[in-house]
C-alpha atoms as a PDB file:
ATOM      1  CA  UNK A   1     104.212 101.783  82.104  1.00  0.00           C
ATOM      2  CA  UNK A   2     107.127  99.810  80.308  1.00  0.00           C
ATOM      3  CA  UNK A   3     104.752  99.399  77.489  1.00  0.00           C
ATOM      4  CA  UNK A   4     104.783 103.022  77.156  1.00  0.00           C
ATOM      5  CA  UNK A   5     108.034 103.916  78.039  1.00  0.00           C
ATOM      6  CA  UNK A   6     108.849 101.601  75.062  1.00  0.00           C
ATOM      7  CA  UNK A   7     106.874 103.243  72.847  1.00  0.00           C
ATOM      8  CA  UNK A   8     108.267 106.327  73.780  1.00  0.00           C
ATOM      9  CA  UNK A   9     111.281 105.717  72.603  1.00  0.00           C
ATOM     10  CA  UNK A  10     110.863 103.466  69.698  1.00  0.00           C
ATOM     11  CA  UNK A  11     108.043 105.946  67.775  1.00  0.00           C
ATOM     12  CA  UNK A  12     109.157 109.289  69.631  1.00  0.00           C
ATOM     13  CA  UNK A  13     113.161 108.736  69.279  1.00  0.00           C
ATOM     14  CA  UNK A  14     112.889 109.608  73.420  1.00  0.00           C
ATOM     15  CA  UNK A  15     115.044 109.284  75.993  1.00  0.00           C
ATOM     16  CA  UNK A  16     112.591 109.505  79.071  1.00  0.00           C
ATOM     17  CA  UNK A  17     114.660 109.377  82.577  1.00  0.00           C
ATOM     18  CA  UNK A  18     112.836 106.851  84.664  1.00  0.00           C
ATOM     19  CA  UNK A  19     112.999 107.073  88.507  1.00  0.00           C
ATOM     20  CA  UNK A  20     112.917 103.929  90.640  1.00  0.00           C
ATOM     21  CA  UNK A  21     109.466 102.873  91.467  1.00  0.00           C
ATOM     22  CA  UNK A  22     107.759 103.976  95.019  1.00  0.00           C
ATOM     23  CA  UNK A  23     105.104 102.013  96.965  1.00  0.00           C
ATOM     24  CA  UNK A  24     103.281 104.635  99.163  1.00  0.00           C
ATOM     25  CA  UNK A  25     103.471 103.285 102.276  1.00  0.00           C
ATOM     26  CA  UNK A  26     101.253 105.111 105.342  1.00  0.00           C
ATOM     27  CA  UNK A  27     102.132 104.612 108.951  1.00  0.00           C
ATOM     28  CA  UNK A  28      99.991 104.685 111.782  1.00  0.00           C
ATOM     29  CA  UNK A  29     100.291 103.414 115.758  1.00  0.00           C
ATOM     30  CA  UNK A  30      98.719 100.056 117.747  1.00  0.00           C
ATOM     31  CA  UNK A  31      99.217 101.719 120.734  1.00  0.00           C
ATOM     32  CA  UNK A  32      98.591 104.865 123.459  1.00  0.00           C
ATOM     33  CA  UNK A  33     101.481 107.478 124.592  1.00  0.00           C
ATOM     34  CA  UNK A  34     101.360 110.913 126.345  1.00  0.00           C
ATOM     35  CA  UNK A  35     104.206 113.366 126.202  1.00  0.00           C
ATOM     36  CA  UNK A  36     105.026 116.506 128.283  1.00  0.00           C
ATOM     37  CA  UNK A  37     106.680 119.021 125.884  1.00  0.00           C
ATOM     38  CA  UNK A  38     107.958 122.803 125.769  1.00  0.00           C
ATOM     39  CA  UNK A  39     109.575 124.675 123.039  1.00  0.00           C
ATOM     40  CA  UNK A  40     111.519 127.214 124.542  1.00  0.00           C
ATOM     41  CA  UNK A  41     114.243 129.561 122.870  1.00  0.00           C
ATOM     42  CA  UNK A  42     115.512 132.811 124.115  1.00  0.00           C
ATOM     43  CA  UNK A  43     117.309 135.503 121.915  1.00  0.00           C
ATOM     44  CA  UNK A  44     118.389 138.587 122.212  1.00  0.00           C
ATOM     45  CA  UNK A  45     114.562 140.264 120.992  1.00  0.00           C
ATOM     46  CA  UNK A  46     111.337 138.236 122.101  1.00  0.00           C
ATOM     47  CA  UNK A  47     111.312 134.662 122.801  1.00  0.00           C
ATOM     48  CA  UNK A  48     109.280 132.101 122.096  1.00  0.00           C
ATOM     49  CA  UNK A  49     107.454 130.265 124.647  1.00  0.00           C
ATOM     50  CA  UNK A  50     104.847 127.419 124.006  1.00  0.00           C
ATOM     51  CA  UNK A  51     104.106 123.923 125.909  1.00  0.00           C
ATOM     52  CA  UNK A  52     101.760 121.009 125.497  1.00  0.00           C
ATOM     53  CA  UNK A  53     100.930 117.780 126.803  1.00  0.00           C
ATOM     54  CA  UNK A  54      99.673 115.238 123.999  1.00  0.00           C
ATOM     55  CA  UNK A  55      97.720 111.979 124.390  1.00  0.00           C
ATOM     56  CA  UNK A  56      97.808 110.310 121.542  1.00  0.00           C
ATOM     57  CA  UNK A  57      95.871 107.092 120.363  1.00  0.00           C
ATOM     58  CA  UNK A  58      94.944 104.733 117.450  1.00  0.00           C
ATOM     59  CA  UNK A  59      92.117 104.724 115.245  1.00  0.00           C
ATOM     60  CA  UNK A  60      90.402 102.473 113.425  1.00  0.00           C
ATOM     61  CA  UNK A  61      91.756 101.699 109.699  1.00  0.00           C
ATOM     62  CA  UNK A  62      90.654 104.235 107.287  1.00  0.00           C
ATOM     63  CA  UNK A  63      89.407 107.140 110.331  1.00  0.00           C
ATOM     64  CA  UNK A  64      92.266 109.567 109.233  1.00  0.00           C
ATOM     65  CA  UNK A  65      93.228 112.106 111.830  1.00  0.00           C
ATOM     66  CA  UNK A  66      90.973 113.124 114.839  1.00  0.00           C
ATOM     67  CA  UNK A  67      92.006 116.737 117.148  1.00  0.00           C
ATOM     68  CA  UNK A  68      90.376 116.838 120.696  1.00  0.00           C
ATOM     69  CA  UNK A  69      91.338 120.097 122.622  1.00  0.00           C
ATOM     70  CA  UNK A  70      90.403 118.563 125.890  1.00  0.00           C
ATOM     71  CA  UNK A  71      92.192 121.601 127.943  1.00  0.00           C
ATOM     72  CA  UNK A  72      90.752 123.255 131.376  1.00  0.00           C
ATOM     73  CA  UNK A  73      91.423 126.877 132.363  1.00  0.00           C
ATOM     74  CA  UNK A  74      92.268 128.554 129.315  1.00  0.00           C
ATOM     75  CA  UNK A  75      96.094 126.842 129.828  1.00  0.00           C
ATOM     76  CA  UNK A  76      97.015 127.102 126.096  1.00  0.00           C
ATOM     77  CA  UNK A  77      94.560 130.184 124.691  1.00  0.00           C
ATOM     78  CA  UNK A  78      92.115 129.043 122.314  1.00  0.00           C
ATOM     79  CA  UNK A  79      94.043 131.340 119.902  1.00  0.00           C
ATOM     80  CA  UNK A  80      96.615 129.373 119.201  1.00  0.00           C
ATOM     81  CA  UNK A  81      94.384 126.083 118.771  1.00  0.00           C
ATOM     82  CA  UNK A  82      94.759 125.916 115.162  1.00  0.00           C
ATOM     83  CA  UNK A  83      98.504 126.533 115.271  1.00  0.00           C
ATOM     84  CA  UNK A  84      98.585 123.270 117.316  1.00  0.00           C
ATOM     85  CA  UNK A  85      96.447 121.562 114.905  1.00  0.00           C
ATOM     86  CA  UNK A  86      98.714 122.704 112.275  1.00  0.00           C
ATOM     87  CA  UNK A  87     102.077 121.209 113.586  1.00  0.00           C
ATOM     88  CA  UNK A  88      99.937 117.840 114.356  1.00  0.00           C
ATOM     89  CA  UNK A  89      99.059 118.070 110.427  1.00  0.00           C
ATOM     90  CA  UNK A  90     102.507 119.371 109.185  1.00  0.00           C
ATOM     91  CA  UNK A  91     104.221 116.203 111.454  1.00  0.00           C
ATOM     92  CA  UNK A  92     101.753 113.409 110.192  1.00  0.00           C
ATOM     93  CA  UNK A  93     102.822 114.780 106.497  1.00  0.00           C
ATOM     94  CA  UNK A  94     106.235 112.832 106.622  1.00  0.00           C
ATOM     95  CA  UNK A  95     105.964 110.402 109.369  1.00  0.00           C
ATOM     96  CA  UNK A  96     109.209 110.236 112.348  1.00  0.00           C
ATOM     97  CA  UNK A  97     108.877 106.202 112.030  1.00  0.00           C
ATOM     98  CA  UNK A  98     109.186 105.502 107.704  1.00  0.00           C
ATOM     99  CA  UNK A  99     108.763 108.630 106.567  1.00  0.00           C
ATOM    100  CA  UNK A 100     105.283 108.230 104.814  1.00  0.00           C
ATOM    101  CA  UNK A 101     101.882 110.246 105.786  1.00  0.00           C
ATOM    102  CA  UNK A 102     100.610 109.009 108.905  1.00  0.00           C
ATOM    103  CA  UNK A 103      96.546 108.167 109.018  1.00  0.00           C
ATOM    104  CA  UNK A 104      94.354 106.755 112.082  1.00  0.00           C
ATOM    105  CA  UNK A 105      95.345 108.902 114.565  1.00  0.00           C
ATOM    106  CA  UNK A 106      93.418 110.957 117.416  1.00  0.00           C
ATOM    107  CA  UNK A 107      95.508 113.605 119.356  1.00  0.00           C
ATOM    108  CA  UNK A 108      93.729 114.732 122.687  1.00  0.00           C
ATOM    109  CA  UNK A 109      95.397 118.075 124.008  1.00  0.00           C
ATOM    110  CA  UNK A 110      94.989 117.856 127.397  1.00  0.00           C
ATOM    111  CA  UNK A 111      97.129 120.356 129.056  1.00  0.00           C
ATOM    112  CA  UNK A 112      99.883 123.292 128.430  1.00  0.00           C
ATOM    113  CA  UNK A 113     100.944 126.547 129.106  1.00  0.00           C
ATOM    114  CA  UNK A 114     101.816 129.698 127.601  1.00  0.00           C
ATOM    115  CA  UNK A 115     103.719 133.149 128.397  1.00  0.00           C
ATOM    116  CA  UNK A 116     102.012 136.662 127.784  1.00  0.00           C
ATOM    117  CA  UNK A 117     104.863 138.070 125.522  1.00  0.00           C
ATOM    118  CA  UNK A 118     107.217 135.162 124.125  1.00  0.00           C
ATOM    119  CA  UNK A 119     103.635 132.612 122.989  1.00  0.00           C
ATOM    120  CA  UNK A 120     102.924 133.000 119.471  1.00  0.00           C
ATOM    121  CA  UNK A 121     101.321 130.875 116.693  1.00  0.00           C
ATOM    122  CA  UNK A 122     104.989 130.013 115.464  1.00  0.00           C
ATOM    123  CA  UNK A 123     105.770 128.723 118.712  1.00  0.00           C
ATOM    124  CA  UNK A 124     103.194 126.463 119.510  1.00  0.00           C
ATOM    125  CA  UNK A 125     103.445 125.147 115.785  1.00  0.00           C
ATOM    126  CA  UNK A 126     106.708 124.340 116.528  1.00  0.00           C
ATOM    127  CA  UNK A 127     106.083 122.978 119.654  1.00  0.00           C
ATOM    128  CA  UNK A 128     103.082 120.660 118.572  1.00  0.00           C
ATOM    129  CA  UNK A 129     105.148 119.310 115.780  1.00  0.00           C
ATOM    130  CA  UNK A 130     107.636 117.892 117.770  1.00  0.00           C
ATOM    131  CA  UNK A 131     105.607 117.233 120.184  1.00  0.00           C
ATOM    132  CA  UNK A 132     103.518 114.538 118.252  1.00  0.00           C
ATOM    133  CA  UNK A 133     106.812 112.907 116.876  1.00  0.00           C
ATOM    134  CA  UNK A 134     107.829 112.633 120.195  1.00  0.00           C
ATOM    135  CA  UNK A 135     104.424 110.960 121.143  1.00  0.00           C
ATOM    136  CA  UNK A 136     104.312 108.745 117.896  1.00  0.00           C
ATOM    137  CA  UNK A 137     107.852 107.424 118.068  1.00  0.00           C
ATOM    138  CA  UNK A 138     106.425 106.024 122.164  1.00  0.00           C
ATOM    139  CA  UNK A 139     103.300 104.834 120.258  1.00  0.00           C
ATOM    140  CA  UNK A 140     104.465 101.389 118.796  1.00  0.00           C
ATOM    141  CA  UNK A 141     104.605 102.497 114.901  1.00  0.00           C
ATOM    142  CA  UNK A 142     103.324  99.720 112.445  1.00  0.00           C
ATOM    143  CA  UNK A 143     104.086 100.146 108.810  1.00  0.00           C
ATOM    144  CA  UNK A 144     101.449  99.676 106.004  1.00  0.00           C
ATOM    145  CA  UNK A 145     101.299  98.989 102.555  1.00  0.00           C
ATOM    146  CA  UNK A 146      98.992  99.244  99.854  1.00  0.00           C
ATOM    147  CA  UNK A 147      97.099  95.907  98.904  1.00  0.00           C
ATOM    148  CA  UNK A 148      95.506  94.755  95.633  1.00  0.00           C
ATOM    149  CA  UNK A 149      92.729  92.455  94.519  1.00  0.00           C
ATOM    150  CA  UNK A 150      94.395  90.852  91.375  1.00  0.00           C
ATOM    151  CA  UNK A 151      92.491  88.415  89.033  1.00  0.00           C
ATOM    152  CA  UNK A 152      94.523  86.599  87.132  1.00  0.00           C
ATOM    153  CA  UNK A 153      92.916  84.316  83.893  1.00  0.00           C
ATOM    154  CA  UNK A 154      95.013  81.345  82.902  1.00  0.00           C
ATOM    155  CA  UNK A 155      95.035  78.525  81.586  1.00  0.00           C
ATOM    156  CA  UNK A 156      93.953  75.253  84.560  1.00  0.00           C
ATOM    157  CA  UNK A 157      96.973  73.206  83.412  1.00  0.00           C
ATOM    158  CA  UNK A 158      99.216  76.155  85.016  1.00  0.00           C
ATOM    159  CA  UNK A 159      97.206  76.482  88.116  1.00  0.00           C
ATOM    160  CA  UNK A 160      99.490  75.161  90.420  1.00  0.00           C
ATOM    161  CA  UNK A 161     101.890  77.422  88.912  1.00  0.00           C
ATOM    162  CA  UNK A 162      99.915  80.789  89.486  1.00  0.00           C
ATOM    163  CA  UNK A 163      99.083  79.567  92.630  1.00  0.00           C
ATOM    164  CA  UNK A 164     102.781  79.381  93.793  1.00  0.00           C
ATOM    165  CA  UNK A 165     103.720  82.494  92.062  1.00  0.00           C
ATOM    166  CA  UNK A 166     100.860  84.493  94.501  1.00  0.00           C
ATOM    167  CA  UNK A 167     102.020  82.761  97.320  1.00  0.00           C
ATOM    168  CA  UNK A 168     105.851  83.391  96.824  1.00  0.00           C
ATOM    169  CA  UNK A 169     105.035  87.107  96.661  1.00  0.00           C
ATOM    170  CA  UNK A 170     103.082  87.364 100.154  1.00  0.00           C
ATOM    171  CA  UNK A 171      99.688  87.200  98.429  1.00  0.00           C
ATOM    172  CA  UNK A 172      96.544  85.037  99.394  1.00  0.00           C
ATOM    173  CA  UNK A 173      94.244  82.979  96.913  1.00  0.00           C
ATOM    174  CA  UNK A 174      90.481  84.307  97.580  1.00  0.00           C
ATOM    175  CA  UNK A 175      88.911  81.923  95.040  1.00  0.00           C
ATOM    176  CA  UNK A 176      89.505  79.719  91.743  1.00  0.00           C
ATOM    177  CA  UNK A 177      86.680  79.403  89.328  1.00  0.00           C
ATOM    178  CA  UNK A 178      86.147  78.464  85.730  1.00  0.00           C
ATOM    179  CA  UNK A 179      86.553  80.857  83.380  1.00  0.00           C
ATOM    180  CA  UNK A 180      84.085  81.613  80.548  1.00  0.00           C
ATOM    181  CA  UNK A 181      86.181  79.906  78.168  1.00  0.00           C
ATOM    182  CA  UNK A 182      86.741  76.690  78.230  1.00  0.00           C
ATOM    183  CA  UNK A 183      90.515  75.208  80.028  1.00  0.00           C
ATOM    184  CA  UNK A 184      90.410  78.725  81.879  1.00  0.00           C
ATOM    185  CA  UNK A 185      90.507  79.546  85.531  1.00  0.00           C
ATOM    186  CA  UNK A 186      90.321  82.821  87.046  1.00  0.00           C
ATOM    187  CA  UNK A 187      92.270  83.216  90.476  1.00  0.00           C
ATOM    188  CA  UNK A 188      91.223  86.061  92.196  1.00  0.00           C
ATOM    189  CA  UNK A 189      93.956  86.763  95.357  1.00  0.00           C
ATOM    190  CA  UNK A 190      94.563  89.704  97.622  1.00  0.00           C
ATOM    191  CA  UNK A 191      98.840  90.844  96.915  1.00  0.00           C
ATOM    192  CA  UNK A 192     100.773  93.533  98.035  1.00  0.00           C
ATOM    193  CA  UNK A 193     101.437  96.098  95.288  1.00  0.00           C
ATOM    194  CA  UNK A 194     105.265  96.006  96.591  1.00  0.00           C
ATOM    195  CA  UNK A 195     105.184  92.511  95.188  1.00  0.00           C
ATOM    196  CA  UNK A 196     103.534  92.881  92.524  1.00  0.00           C
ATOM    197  CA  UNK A 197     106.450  94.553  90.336  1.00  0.00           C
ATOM    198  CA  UNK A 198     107.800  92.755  87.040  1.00  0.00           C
ATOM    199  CA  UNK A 199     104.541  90.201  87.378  1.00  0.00           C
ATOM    200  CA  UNK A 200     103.076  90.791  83.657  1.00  0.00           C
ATOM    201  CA  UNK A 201     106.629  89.164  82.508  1.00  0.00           C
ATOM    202  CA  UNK A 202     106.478  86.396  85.175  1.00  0.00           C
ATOM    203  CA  UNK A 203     103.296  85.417  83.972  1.00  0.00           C
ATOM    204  CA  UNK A 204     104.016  85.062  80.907  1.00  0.00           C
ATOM    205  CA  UNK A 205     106.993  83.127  81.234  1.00  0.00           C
ATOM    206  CA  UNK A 206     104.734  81.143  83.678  1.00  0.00           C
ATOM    207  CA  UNK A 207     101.645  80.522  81.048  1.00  0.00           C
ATOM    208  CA  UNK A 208     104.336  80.374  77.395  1.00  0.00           C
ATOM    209  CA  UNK A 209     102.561  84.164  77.182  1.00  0.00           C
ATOM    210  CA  UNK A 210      98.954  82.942  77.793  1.00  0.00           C
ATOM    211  CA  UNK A 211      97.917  84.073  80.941  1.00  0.00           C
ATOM    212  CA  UNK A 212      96.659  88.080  81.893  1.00  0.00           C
ATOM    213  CA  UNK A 213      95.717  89.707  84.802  1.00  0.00           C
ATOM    214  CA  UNK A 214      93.937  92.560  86.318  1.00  0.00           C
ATOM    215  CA  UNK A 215      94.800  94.727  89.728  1.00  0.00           C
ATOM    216  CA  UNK A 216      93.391  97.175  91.399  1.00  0.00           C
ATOM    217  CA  UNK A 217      93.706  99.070  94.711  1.00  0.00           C
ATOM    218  CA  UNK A 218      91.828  97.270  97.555  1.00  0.00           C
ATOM    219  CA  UNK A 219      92.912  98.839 101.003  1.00  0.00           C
ATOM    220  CA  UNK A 220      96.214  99.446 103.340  1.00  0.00           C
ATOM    221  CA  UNK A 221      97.059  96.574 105.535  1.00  0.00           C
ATOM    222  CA  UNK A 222     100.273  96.176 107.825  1.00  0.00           C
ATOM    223  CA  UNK A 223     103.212  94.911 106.617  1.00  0.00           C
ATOM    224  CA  UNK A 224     104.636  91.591 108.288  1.00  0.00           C
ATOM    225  CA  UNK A 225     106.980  92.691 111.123  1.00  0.00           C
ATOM    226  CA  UNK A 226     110.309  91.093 109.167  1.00  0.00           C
ATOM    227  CA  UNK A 227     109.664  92.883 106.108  1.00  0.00           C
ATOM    228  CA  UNK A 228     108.456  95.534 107.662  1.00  0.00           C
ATOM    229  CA  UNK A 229     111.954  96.576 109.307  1.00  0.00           C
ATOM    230  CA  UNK A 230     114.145  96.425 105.893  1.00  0.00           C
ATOM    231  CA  UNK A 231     111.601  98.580 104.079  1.00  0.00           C
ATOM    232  CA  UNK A 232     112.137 100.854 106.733  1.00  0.00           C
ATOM    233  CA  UNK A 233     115.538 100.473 106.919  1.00  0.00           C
ATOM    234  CA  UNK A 234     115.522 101.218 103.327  1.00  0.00           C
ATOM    235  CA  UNK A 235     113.392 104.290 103.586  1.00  0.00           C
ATOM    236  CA  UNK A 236     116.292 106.008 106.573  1.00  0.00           C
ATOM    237  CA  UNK A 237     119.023 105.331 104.596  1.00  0.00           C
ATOM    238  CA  UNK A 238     117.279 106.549 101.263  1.00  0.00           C
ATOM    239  CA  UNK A 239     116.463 109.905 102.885  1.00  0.00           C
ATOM    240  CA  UNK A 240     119.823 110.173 104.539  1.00  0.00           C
ATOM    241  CA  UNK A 241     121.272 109.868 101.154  1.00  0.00           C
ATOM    242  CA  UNK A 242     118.471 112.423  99.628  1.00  0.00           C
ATOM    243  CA  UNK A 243     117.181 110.052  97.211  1.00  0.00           C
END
C-alpha cells in the first residue's frame, strides 16, 4: 500500500488522504448467561410491548451465529420470530464489548411474552437487540484478532535476527528450513496482523535490504488478556470521539 500510495503521488501529482490503518477485530464469549428482558414504552397512541428471556452460549471458532426458538405455549407468537432474529443479527453487527462483529454465538429463546395490541415486529426487534447486549456483556467477552502465516526468506547469518524480530511482535516460529538458494533460510511463523505493520522496512533494515516476506490470512485467535484491554480501551474512546 505505501508502494502505491507513493506512486500515486510521484507519477499522478496526487494527494490521496490516507486514514489510519484498522485491524478487524471479531468478538465472541467463553462463557453462558441468561437474561430476563422487556421493552416497554407507553405514549399517548399504541404502545409497544415485547419481552424475552435469552440463553446465550459459545460456539466453537469459526460456527458463526446459531438461533434456537426453544419457546412453549405460543409465549412470544411465532410471528414475530424473525423480528427477534433480526435484533440478535443487527446487535452482533457492532459488538457492546469492542465494537467489532461478533461470531460463535448460539442464542436459545426460551421464554417471553407479548400483549394483543401494543406487540409488534418493531418492538420485539428492539427488545431482542438489547436484550442480547445485555446477555453478551454477562457472557465473559474475549477479543480476537486476525492471525497470519508469514514466510519470511533471509539470509542464515541474520537468523537470529528474524527470529527476535517475530518474537518481539507476539508471533511464533513454526519452522526454519533451507532455502533453495544457497545461505537462505525460510522462517515460516504464525503473527498477528496488528503486529505486523511497518515490517517490510524492519526487515530490511534487519537483512541491509536482503530479506522478503510473504503473509497471508490464517484464522482469528484471542488476543492476550493485557493487550487485549488497551485495544479495547482504544476502540471506546475512538468511537466516543467518532473516529
Amino acid at each position: 500500500l505505501q508502494v502505491i500510495i507513493e506512486r500515486l503521488k510521484r507519477e499522478f501529482g496526487l494527494d490521496p488522504q490516507i486514514g489510519e490503518r484498522k485491524v478487524a477485530y471479531r468478538e465472541t464469549i467463553t462463557a453462558e448467561s441468561e437474561v430476563d428482558h422487556k421493552h416497554v414504552k407507553q405514549t399517548g397512541g399504541a404502545g409497544q410491548y415485547a419481552h424475552v428471556v435469552f440463553e446465550i452460549e459459545p460456539l466453537g471458532s469459526g460456527k458463526g451465529f446459531e438461533f434456537y426458538d426453544e419457546t412453549k405455549g405460543g409465549c412470544v407468537p411465532k410471528d414475530f420470530m424473525p423480528a427477534v432474529e433480526r435484533g440478535i443479527v443487527e446487535a452482533m453487527e457492532e459488538g457492546p464489548f469492542a465494537y467489532s462483529p461478533v461470531v460463535d454465538v448460539g442464542v436459545h429463546l426460551v421464554d417471553g411474552s407479548s400483549h394483543e395490541v401494543d406487540s409488534s415486529e418493531m418492538a420485539f426487534k428492539a427488545c431482542a437487540k438489547k436484550a442480547f447486549q445485555m446477555a453478551f456483556k454477562k457472557a465473559k467477552p474475549q477479543l480476537l484478532e486476525p492471525v497470519c502465516e508469514v514466510e519470511i526468506t533471509a539470509p542464515e547469518e541474520f537468523s537470529g535476527g528474524v527470529s527476535s524480530s517475530i518474537y518481539s511482535r507476539r508471533g511464533r516460529i513454526v519452522s526454519v528450513e533451507p532455502a533453495n538458494q544457497k545461505d537462505l533460510q525460510n522462517v515460516r511463523a504464525m503473527v498477528p496482523l496488528g503486529e505486523m505493520f511497518g515490517y517490510a522496512t524492519a526487515l530490511r533494515n534487519l537483512t541491509g535490504g536482503r530479506g522478503e516476506f510473504d503473509m497471508h490470512y490464517e484464522r482469528y485467535e484471542p488476543v492476550p488478556e493485557e493487550e487485549a484491554e488497551e485495544i479495547v480501551k482504544e476502540r471506546r474512546r475512538a468511537k466516543k470521539e467518532g473516529r
